[in-house]
C-alpha atoms as a PDB file:
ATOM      1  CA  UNK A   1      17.632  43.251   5.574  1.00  0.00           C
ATOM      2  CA  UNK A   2      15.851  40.743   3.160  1.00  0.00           C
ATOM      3  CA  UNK A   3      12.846  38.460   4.753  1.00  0.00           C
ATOM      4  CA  UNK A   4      15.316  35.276   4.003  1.00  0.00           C
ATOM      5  CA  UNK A   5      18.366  37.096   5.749  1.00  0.00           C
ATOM      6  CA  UNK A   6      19.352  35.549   9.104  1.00  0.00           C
ATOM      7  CA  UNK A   7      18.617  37.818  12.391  1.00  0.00           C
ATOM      8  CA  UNK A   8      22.247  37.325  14.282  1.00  0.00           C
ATOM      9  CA  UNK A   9      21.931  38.455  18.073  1.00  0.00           C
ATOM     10  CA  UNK A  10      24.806  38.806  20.507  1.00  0.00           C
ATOM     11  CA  UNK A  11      24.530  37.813  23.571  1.00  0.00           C
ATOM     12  CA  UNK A  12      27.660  39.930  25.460  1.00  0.00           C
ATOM     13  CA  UNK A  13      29.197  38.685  29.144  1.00  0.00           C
ATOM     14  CA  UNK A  14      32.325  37.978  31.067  1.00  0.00           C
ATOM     15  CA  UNK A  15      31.240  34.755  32.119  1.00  0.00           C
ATOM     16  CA  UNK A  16      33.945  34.411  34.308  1.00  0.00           C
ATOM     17  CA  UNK A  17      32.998  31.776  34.880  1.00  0.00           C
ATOM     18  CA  UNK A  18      30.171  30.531  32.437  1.00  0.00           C
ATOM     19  CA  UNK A  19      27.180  29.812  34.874  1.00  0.00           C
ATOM     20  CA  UNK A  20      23.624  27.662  34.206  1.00  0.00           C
ATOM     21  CA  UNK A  21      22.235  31.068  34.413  1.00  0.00           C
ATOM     22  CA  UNK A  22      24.515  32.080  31.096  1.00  0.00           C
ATOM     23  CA  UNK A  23      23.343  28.880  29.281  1.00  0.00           C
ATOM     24  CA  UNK A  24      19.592  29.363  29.917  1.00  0.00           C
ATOM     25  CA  UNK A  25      19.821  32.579  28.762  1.00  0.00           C
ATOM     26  CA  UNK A  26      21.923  31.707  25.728  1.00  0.00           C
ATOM     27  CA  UNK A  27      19.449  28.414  24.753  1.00  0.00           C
ATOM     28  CA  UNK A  28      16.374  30.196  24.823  1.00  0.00           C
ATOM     29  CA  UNK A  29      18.145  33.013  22.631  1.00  0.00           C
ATOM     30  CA  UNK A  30      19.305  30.315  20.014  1.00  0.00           C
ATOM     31  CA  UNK A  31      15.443  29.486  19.491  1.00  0.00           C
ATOM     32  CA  UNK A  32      14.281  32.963  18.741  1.00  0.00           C
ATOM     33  CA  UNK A  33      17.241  33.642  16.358  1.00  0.00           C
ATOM     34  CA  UNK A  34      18.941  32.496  13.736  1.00  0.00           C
ATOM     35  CA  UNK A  35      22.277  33.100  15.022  1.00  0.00           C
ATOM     36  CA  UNK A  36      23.711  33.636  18.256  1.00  0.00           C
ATOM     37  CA  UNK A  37      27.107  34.931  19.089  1.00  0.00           C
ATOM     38  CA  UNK A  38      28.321  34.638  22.810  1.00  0.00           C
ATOM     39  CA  UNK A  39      30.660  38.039  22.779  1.00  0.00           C
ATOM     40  CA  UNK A  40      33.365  37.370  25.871  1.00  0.00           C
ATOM     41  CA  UNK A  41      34.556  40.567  26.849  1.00  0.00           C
ATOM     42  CA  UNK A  42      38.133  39.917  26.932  1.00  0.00           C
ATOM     43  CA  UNK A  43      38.379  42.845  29.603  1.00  0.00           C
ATOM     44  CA  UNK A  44      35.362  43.612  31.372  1.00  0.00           C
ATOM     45  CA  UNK A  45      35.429  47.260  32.954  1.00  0.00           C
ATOM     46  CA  UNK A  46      32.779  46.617  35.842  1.00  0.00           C
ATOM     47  CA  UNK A  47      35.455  43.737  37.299  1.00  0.00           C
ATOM     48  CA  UNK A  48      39.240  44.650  37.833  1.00  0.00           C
ATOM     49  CA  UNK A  49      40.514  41.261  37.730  1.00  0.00           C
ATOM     50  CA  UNK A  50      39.260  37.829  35.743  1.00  0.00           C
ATOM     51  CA  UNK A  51      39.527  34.798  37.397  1.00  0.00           C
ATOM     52  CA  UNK A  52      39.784  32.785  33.865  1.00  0.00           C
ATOM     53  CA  UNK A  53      41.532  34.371  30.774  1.00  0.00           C
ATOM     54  CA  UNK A  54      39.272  34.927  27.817  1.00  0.00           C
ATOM     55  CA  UNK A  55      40.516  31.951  26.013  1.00  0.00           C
ATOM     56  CA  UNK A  56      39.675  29.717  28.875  1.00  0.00           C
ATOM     57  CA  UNK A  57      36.327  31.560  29.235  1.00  0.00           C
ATOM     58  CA  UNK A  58      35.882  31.295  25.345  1.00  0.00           C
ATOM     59  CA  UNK A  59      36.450  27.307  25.782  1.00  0.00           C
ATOM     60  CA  UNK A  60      34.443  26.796  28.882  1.00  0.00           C
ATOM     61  CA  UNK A  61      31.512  28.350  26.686  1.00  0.00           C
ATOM     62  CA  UNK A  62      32.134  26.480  23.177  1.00  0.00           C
ATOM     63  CA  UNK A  63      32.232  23.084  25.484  1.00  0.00           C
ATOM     64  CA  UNK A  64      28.913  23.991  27.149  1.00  0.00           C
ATOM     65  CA  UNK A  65      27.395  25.011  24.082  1.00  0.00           C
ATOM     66  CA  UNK A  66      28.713  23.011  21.550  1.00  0.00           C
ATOM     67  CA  UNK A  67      24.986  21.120  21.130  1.00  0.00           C
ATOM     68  CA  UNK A  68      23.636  24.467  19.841  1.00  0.00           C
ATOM     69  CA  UNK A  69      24.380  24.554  16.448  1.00  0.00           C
ATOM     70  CA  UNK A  70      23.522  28.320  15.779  1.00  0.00           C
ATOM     71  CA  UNK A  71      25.742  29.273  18.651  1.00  0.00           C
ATOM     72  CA  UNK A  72      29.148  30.812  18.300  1.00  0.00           C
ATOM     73  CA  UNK A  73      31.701  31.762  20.830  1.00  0.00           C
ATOM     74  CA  UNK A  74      34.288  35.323  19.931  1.00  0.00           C
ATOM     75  CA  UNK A  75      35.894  37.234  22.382  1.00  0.00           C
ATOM     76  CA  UNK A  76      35.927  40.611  21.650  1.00  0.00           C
ATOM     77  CA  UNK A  77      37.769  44.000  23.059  1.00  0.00           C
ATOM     78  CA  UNK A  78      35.802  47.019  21.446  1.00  0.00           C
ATOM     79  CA  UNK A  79      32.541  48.527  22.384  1.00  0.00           C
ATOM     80  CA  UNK A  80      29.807  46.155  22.177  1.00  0.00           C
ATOM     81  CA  UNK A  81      28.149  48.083  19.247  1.00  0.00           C
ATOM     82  CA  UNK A  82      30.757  47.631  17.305  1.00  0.00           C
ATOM     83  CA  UNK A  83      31.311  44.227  17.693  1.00  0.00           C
ATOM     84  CA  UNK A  84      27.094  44.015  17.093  1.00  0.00           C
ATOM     85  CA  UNK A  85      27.433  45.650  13.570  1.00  0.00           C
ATOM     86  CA  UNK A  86      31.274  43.967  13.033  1.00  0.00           C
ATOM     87  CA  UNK A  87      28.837  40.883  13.074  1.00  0.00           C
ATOM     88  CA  UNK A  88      25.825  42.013  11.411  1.00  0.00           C
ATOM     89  CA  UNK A  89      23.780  41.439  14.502  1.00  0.00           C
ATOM     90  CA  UNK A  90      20.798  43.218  14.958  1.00  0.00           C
ATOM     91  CA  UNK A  91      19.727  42.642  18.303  1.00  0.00           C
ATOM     92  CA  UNK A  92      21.694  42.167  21.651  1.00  0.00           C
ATOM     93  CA  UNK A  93      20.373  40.009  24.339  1.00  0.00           C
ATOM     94  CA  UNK A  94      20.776  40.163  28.163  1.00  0.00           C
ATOM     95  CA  UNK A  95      19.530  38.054  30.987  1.00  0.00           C
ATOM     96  CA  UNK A  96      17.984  40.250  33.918  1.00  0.00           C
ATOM     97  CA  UNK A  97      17.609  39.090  37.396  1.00  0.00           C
ATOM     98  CA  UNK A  98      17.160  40.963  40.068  1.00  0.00           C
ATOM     99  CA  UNK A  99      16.433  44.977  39.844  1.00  0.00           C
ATOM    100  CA  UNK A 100      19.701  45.781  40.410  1.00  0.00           C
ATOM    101  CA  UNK A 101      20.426  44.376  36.800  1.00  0.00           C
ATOM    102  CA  UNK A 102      17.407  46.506  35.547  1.00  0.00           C
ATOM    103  CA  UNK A 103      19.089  49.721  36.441  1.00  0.00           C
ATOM    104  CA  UNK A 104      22.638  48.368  34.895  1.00  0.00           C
ATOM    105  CA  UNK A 105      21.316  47.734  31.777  1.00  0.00           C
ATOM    106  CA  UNK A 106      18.601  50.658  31.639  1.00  0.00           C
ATOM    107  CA  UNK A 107      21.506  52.886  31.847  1.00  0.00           C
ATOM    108  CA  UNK A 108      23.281  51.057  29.304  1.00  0.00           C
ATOM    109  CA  UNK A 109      20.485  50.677  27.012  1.00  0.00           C
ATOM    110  CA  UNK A 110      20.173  54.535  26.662  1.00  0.00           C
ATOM    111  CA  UNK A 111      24.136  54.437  25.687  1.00  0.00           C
ATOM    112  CA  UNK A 112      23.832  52.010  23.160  1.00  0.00           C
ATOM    113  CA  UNK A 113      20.318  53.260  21.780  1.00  0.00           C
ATOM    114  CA  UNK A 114      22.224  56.559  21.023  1.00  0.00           C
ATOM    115  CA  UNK A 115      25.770  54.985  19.487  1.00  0.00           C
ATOM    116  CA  UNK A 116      23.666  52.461  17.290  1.00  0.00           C
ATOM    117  CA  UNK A 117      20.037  53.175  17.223  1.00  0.00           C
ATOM    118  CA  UNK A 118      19.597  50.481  14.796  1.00  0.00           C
ATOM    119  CA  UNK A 119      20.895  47.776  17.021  1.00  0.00           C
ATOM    120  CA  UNK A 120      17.953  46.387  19.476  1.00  0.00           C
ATOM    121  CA  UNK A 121      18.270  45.045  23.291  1.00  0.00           C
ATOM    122  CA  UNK A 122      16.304  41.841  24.167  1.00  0.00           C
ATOM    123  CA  UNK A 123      15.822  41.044  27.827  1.00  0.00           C
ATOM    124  CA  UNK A 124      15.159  37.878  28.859  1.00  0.00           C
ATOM    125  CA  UNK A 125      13.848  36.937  32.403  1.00  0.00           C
ATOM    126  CA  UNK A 126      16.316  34.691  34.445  1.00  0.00           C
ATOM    127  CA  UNK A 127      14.349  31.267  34.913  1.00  0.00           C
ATOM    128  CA  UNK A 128      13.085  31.108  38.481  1.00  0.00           C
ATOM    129  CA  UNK A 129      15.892  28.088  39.572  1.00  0.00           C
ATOM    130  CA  UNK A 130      18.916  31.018  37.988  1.00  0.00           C
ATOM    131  CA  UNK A 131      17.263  33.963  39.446  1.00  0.00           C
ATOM    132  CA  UNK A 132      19.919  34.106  42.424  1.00  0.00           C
ATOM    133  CA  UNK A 133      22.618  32.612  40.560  1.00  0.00           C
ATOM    134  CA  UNK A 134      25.793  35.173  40.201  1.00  0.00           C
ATOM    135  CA  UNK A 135      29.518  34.444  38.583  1.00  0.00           C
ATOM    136  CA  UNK A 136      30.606  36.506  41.631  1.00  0.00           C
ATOM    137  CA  UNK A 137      28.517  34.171  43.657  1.00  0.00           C
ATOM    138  CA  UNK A 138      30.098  30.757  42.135  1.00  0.00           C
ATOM    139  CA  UNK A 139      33.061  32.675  42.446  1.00  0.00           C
ATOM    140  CA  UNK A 140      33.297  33.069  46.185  1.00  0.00           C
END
């Protein structure tokens, strides 16, 4: 990668629905990189059932986020890796809460660190007012 290149991160979710939590997470990513792609997963495995399609999630997002010009919405299907290096993204950002998301994402850290050790995880810290804030929660 050349010094002028632009660092793309992904920022992967279900966002079903797209929270305040989700967009903190995703504006403070669009000022450390150049490029930020929102990756819906059209299929999440750790839920059964979406409330919203993908499309609808996809628009919810592109409507929240449409004053972020280096923001992009895709859904995507494969493994999050691949969709990284399908979009020459070298880093992938999560928010973390709580602990329990600590342990989630430590675990699936290791997995991606050993599919595509040249893709990076970011962690950002949920903002003290989105701390407790859940799509299950705004769900229910």
């Amino acid at each position: 990668m050349s010094a002028d290149a632009p660092v793309t991160a992904i920022c992967p979710g279900s966002y079903d629905p797209v929270t305040n939590g989700h967009l903190d997470i995703i504006g403070r990513a669009a000022r450390i990189f150049d490029r930020v792609i929102v990756g819906v997963v059209n299929q999440p495995l750790r839920k059964k059932k979406t409330l919203f399609t993908a499309e609808e999630r996809a628009g919810f997002l592109e409507r929240a986020t449409a004053d972020l010009e280096n923001v992009e919405i895709m859904v995507f299907s494969n493994l999050l890796v691949e969709f990284a290096r399908d979009n020459g993204a070298s880093t992938i950002v999560k928010g973390l809460r709580a602990i329990s998301d600590f342990e989630y994402e430590f675990e699936m850290n290791q997995l991606n660190r050993k599919l595509a050790p040249e893709i990076e995880s970011a962690y950002v810290m949920a903002s003290s007012e989105y701390s407790f804030l859940s799509s299950t929660g705004v769900k229910e």
